[in-house]
C-alpha atoms as a PDB file:
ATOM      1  CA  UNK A   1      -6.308  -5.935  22.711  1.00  0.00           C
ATOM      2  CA  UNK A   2      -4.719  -9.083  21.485  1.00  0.00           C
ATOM      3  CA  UNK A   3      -4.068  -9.685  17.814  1.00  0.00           C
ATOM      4  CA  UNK A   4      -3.274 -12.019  15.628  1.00  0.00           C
ATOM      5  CA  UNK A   5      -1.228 -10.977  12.256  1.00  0.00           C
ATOM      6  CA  UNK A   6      -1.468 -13.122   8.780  1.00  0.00           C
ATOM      7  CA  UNK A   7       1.603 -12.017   7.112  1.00  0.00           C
ATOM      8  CA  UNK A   8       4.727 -10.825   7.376  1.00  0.00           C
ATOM      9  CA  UNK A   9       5.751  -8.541   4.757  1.00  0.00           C
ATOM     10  CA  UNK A  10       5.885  -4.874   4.386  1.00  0.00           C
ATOM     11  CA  UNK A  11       2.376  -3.832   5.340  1.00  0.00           C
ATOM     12  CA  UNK A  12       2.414  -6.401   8.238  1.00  0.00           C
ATOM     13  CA  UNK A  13       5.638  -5.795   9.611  1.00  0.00           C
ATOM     14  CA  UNK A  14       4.279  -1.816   9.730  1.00  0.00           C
ATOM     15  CA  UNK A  15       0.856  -2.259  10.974  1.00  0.00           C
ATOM     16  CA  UNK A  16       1.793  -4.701  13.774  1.00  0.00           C
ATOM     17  CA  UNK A  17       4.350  -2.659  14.796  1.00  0.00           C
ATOM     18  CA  UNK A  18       2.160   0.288  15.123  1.00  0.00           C
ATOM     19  CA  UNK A  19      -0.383  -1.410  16.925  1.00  0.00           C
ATOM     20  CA  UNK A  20       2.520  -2.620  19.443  1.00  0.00           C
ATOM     21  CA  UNK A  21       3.224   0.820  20.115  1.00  0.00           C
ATOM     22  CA  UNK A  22      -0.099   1.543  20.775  1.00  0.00           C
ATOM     23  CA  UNK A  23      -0.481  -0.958  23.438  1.00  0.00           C
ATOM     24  CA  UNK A  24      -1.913  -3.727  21.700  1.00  0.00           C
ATOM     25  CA  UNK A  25      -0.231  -7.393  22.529  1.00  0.00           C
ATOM     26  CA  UNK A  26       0.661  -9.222  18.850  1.00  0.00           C
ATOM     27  CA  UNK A  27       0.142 -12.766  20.083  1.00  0.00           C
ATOM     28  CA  UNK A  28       0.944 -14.283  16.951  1.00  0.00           C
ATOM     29  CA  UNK A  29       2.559 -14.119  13.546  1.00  0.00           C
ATOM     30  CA  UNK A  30       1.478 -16.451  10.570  1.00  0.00           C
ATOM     31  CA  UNK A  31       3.393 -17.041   7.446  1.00  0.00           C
ATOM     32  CA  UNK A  32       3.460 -19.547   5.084  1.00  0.00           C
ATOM     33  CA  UNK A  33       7.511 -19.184   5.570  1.00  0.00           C
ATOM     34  CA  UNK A  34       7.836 -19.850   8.859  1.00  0.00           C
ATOM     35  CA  UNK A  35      11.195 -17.957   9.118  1.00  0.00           C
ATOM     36  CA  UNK A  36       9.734 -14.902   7.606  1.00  0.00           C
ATOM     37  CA  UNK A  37       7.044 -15.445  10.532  1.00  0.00           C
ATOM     38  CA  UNK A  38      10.043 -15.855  13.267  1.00  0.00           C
ATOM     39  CA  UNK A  39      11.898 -12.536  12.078  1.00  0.00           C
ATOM     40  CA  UNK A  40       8.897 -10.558  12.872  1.00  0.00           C
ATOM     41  CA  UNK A  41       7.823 -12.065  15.675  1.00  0.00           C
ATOM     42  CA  UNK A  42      11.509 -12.480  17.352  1.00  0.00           C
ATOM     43  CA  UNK A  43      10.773  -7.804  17.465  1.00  0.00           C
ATOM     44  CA  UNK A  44       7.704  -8.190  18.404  1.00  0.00           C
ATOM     45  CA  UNK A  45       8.182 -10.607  21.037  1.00  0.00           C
ATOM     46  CA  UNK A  46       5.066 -12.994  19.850  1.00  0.00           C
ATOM     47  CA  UNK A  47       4.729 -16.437  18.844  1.00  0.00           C
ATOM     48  CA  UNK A  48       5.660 -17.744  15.322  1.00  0.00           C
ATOM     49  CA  UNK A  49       3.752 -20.152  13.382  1.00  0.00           C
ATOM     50  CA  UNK A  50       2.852 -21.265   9.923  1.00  0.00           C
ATOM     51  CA  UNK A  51       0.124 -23.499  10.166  1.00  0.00           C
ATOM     52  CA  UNK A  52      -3.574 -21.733  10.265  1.00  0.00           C
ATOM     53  CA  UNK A  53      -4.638 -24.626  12.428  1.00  0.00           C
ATOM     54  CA  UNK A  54      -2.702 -23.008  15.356  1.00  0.00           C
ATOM     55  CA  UNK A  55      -4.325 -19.881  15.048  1.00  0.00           C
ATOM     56  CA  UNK A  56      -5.131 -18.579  18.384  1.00  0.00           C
ATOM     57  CA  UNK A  57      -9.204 -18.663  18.695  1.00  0.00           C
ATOM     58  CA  UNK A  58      -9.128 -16.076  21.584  1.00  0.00           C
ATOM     59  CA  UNK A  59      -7.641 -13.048  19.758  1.00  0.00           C
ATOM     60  CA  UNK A  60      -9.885  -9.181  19.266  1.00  0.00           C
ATOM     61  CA  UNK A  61      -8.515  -8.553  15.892  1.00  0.00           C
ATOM     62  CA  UNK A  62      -6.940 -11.126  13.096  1.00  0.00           C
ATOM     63  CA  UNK A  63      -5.280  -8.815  10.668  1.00  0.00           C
ATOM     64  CA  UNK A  64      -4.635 -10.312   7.225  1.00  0.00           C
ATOM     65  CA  UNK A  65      -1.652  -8.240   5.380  1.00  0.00           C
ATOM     66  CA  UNK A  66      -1.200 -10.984   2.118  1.00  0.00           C
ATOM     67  CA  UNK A  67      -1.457 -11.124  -1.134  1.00  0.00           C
ATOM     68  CA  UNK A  68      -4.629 -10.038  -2.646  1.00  0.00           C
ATOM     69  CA  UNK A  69      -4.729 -13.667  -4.560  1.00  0.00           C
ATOM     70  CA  UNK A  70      -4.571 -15.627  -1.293  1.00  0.00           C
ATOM     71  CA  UNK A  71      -6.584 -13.632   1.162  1.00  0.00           C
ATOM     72  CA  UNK A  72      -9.775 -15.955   0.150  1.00  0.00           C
ATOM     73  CA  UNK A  73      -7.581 -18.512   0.838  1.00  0.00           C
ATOM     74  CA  UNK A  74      -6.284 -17.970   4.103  1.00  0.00           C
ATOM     75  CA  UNK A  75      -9.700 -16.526   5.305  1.00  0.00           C
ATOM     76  CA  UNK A  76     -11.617 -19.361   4.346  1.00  0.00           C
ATOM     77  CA  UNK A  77      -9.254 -21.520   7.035  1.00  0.00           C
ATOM     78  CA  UNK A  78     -10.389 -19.196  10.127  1.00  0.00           C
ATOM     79  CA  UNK A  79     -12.899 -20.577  11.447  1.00  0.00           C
ATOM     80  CA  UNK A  80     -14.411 -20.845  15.015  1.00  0.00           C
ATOM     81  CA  UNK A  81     -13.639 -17.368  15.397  1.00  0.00           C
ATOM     82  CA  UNK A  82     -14.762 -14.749  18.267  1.00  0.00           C
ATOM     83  CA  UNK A  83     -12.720 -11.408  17.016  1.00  0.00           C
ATOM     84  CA  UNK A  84     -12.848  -9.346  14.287  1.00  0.00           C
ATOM     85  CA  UNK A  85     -11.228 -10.591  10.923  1.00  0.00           C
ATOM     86  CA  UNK A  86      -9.808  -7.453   8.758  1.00  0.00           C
ATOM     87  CA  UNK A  87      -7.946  -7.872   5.353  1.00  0.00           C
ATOM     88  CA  UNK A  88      -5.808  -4.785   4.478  1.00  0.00           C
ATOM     89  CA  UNK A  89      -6.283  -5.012   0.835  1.00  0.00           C
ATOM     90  CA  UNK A  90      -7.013  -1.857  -1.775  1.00  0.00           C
ATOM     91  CA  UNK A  91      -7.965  -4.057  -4.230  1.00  0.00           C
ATOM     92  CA  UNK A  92     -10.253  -6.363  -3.022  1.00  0.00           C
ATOM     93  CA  UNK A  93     -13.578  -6.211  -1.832  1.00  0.00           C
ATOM     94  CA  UNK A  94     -15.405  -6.810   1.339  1.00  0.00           C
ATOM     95  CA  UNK A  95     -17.046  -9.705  -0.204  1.00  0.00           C
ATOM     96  CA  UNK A  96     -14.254 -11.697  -0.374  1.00  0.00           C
ATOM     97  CA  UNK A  97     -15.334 -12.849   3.603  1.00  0.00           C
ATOM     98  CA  UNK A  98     -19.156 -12.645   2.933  1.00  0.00           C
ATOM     99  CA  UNK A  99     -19.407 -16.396   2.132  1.00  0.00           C
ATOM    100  CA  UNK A 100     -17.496 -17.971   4.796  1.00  0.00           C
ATOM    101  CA  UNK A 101     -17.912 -18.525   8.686  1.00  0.00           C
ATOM    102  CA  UNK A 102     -17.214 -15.293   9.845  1.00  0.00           C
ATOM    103  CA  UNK A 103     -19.533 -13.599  12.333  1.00  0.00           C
ATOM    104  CA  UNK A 104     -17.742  -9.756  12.208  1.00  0.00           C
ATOM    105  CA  UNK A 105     -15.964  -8.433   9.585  1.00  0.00           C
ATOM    106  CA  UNK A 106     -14.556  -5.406   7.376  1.00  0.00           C
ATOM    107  CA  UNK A 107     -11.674  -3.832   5.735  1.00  0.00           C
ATOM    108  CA  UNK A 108      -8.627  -1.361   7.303  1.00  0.00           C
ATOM    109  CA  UNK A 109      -6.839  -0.338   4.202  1.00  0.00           C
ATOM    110  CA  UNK A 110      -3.802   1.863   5.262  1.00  0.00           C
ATOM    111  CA  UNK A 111      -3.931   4.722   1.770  1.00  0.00           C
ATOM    112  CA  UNK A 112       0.360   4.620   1.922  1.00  0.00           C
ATOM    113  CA  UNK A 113       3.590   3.013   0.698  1.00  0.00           C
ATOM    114  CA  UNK A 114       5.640   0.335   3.197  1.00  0.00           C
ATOM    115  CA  UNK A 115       9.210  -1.152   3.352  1.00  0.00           C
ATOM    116  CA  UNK A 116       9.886  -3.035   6.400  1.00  0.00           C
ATOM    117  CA  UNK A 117      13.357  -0.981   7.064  1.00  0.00           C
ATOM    118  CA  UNK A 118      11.377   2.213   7.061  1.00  0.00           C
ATOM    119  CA  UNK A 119       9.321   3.321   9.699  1.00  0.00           C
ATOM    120  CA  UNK A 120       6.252   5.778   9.171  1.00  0.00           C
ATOM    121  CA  UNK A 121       4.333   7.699  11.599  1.00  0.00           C
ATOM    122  CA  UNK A 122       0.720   5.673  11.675  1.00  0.00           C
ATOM    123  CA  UNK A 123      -0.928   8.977  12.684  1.00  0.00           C
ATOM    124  CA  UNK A 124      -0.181  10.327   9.141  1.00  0.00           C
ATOM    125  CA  UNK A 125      -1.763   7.490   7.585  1.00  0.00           C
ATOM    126  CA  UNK A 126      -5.466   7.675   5.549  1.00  0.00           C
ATOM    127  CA  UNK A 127      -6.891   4.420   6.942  1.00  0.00           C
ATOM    128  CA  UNK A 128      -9.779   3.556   4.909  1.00  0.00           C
ATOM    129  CA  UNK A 129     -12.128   1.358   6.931  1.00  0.00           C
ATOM    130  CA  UNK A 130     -15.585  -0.711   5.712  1.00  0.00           C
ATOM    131  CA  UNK A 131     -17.262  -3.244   7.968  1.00  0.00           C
ATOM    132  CA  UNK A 132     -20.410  -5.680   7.643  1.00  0.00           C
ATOM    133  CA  UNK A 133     -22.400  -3.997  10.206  1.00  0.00           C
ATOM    134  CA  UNK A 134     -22.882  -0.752  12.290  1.00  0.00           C
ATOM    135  CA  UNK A 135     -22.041  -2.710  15.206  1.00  0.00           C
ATOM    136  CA  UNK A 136     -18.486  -4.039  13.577  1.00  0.00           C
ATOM    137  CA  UNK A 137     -18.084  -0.424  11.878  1.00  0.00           C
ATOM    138  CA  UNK A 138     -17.723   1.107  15.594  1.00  0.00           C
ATOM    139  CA  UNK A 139     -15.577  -1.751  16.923  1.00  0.00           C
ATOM    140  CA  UNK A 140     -13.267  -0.858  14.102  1.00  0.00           C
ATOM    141  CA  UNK A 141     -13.331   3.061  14.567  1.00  0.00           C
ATOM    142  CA  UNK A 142     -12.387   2.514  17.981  1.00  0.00           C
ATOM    143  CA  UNK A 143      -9.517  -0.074  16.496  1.00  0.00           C
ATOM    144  CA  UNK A 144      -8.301   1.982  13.811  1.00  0.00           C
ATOM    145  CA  UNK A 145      -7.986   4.977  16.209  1.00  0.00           C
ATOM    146  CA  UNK A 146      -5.498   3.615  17.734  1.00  0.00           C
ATOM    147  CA  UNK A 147      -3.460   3.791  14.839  1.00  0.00           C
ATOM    148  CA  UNK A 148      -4.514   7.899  13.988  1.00  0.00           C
ATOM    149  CA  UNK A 149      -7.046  10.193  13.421  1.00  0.00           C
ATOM    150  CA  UNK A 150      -7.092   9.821   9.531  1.00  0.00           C
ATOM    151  CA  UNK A 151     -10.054   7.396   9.502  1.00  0.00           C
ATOM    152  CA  UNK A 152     -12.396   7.178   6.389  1.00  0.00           C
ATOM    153  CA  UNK A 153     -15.570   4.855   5.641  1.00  0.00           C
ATOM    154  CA  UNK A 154     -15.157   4.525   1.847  1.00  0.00           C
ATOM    155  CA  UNK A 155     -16.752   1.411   0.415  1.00  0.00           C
ATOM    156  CA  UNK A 156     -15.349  -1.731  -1.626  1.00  0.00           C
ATOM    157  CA  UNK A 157     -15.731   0.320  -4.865  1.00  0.00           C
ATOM    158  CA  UNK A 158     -14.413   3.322  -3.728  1.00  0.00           C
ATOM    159  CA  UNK A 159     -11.400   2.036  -2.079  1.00  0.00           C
ATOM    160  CA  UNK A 160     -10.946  -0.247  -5.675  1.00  0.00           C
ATOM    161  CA  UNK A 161     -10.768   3.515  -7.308  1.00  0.00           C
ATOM    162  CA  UNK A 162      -8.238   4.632  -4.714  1.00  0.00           C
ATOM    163  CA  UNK A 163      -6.264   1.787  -4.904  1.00  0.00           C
ATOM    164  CA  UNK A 164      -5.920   2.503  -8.712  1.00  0.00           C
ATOM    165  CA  UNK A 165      -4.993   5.986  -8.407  1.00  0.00           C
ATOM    166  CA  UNK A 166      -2.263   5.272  -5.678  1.00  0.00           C
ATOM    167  CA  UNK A 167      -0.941   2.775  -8.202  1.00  0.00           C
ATOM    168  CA  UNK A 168      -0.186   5.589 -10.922  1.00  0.00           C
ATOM    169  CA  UNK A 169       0.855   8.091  -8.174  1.00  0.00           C
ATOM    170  CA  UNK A 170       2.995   5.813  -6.122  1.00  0.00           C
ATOM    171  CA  UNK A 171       4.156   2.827  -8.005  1.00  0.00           C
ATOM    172  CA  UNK A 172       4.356   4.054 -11.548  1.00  0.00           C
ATOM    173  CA  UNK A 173       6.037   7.162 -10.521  1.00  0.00           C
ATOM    174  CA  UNK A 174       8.741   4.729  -8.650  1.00  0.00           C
ATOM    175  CA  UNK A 175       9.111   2.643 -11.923  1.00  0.00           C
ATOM    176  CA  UNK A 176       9.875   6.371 -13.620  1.00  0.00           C
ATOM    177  CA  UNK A 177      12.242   6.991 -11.171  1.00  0.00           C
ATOM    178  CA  UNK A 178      14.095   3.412 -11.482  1.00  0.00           C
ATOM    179  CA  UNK A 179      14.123   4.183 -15.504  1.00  0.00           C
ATOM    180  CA  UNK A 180      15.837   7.894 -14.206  1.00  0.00           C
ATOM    181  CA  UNK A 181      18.624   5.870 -12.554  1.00  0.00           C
ATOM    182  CA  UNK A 182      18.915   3.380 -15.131  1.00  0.00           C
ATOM    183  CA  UNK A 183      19.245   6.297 -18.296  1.00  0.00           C
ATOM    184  CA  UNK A 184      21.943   8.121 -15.536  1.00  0.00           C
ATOM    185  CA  UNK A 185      23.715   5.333 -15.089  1.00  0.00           C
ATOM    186  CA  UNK A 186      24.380   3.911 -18.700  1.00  0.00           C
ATOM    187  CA  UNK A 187      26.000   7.456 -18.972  1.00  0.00           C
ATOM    188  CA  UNK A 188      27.889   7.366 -15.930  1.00  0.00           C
ATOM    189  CA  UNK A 189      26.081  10.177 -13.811  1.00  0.00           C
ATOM    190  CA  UNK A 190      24.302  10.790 -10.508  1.00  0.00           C
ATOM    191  CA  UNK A 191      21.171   9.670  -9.529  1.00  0.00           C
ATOM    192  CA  UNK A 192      21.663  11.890  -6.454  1.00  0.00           C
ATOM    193  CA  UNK A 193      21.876  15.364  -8.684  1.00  0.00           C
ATOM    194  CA  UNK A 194      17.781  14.564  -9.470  1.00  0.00           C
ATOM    195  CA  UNK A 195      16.839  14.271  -5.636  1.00  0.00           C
ATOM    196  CA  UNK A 196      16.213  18.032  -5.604  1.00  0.00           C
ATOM    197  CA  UNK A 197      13.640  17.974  -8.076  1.00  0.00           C
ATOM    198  CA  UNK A 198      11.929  14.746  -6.994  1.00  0.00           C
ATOM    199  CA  UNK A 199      11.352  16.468  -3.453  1.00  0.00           C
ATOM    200  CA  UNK A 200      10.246  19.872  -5.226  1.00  0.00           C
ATOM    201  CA  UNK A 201       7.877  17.955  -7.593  1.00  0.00           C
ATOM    202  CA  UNK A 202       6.203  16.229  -4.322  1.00  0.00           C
ATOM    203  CA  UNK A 203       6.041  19.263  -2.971  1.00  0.00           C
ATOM    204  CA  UNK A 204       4.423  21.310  -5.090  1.00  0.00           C
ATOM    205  CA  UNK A 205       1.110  19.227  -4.502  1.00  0.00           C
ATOM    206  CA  UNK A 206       0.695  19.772  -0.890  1.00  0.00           C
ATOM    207  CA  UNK A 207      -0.486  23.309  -1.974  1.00  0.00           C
ATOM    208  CA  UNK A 208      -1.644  22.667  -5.411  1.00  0.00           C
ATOM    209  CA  UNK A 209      -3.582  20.812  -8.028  1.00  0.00           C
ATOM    210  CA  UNK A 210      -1.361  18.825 -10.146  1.00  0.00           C
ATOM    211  CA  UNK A 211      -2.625  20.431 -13.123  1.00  0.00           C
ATOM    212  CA  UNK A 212      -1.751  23.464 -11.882  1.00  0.00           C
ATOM    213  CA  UNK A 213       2.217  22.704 -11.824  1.00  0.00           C
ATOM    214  CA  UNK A 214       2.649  20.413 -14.827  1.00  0.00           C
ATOM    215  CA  UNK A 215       5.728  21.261 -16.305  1.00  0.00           C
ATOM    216  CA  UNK A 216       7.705  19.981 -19.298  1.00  0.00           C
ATOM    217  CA  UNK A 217       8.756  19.922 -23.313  1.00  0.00           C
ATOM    218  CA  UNK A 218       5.049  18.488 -23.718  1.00  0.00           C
ATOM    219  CA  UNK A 219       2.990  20.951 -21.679  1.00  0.00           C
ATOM    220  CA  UNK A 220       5.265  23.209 -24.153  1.00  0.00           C
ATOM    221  CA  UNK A 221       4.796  21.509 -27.077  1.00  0.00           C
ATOM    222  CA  UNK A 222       8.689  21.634 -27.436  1.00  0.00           C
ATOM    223  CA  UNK A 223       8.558  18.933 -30.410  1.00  0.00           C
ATOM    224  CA  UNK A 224      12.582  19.754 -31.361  1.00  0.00           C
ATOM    225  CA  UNK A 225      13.304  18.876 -27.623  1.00  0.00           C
ATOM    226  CA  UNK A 226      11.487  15.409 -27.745  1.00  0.00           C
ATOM    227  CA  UNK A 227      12.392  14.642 -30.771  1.00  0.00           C
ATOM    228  CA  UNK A 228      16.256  15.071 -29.257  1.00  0.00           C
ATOM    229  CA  UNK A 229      15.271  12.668 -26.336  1.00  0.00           C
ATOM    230  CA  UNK A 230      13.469  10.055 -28.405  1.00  0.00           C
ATOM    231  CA  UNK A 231      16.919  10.060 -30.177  1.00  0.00           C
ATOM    232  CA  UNK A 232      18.512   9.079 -27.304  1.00  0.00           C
ATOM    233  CA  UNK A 233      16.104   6.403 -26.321  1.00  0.00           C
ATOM    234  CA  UNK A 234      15.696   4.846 -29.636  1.00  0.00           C
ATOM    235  CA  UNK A 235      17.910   1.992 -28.314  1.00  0.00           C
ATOM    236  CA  UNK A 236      15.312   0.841 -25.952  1.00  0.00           C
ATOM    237  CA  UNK A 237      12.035   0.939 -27.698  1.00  0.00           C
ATOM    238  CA  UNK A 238      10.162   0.230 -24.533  1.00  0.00           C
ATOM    239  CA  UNK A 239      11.271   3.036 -23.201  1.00  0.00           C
ATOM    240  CA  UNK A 240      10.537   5.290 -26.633  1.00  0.00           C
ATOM    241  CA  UNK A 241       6.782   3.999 -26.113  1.00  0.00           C
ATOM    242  CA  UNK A 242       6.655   5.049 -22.318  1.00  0.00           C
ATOM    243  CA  UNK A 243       8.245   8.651 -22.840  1.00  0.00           C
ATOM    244  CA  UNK A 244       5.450   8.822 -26.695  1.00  0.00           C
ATOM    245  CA  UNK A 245       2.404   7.735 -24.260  1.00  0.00           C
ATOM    246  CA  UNK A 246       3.110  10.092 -21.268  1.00  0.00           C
ATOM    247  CA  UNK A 247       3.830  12.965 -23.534  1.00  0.00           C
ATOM    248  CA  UNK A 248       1.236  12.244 -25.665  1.00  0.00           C
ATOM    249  CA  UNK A 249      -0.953  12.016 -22.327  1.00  0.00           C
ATOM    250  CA  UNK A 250       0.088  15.342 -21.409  1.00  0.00           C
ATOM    251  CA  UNK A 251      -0.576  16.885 -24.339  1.00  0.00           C
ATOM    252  CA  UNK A 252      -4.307  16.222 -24.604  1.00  0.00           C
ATOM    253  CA  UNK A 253      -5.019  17.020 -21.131  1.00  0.00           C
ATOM    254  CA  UNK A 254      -3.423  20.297 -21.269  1.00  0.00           C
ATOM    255  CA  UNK A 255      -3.289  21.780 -25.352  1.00  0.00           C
END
């Protein structure tokens, strides 16, 4: 199978990758920067470009792993084109092709968290997929499987719902943890001494609800103990009106 990647960032460098390793041929790399194209495509031994009118026309798959903003864009430049076009996008919905020249067409949204210096195994991976026919739908089962067994068919609004809750329990929960550092640092202690709990928080919710393990001065009600920690914020109101909204948050789903 010969591909063609639009991107080169986090989710691209990933998926590529994996699809290298599953015997797939990346025969190109397109970026807008061409030397973010050339880094990629110097490890995967393809060819770097970064003008769409050099796509390759003979290519299975074109894999678009941008921007949400510019994957109309980008999309609405491939034309002439044989293979299957797939944006990777939680956000955005399948329609975002349905008015251009594409003949086959669909959606592989991979349900996890990239960096390009950190590799994860694509078998663990939830890959959501949607397609514009039954036809392209088994085309990209077979595709997709070469990446894992964790295939779903979940639809543009479904995935949009997804996508929302993997922002609160991915991103936000990395902002918290940046705002841990940041409170550990202006008083000159370890961001390492939290690790512990971070990994038994995670863990806890392999094997249970979230509601089930909710712990806390707000689950408690323990107003003297939050009032003692607002104190100690009240020198960065932003932070006083994240810590009053998630406690605040906790306490009406749980008293």
């Amino acid at each position: 199978m010969k591909i063609v990647c639009l991107g080169s960032g986090n989710v691209a460098t990933n998926l590529a990758s994996a699809f290298k390793t599953s015997g797939a041929e990346i025969v190109q790399i397109w970026s807008k920067t061409l030397a973010n194209a050339q880094a990629l495509a110097s490890v995967l031994k393809s060819q770097a470009i970064d003008n769409l009118n050099e796509i390759d026309k003979d290519a299975d798959l074109y894999l678009i792993c941008i921007k949400d903003d510019a994957i109309i864009e980008v999309a609405s430049k491939l034309t002439e084109l044989k293979g299957l076009v797939l944006h990777t996008s939680g956000a955005t919905g399948m329609d975002v092709f349905s008015n251009l020249s594409l003949t086959n067409y669909g959606v592989i949204y991979p349900l996890q968290t990239f960096s390009k210096n950190r590799k994860i195994d694509p078998s663990t991976i939830p890959l959501c997929i949607e397609a514009d026919s039954e036809e392209t739908l088994t085309k990209l089962r077979s595709i997709a499987a070469k990446l894992g067994p964790l295939i779903y068919q979940v639809n543009s609004v479904d995935r949009k719902i997804l996508h929302l809750a993997a922002v609160f329990a991915c991103n936000f929960t990395n902002h918290l943890y940046q705002i841990s550092a940041d409170i550990l640092e202006r008083n000159h202690l370890d961001f390492d001494m939290l690790k512990p709990l971070i990994t038994e928080t995670a863990a806890k919710v392999q094997s249970a609800l979230p509601k089930e393990v909710q712990t806390g001065p707000a689950i408690r009600n323990d107003e003297l103990t939050m009032r003692k920690h607002l104190q100690l914020l009240k020198s960065t109101p932003e932070l006083v009106n994240i810590y009053e909204t998630l406690s605040k948050s906790i306490k009406k789903t749980y008293l």
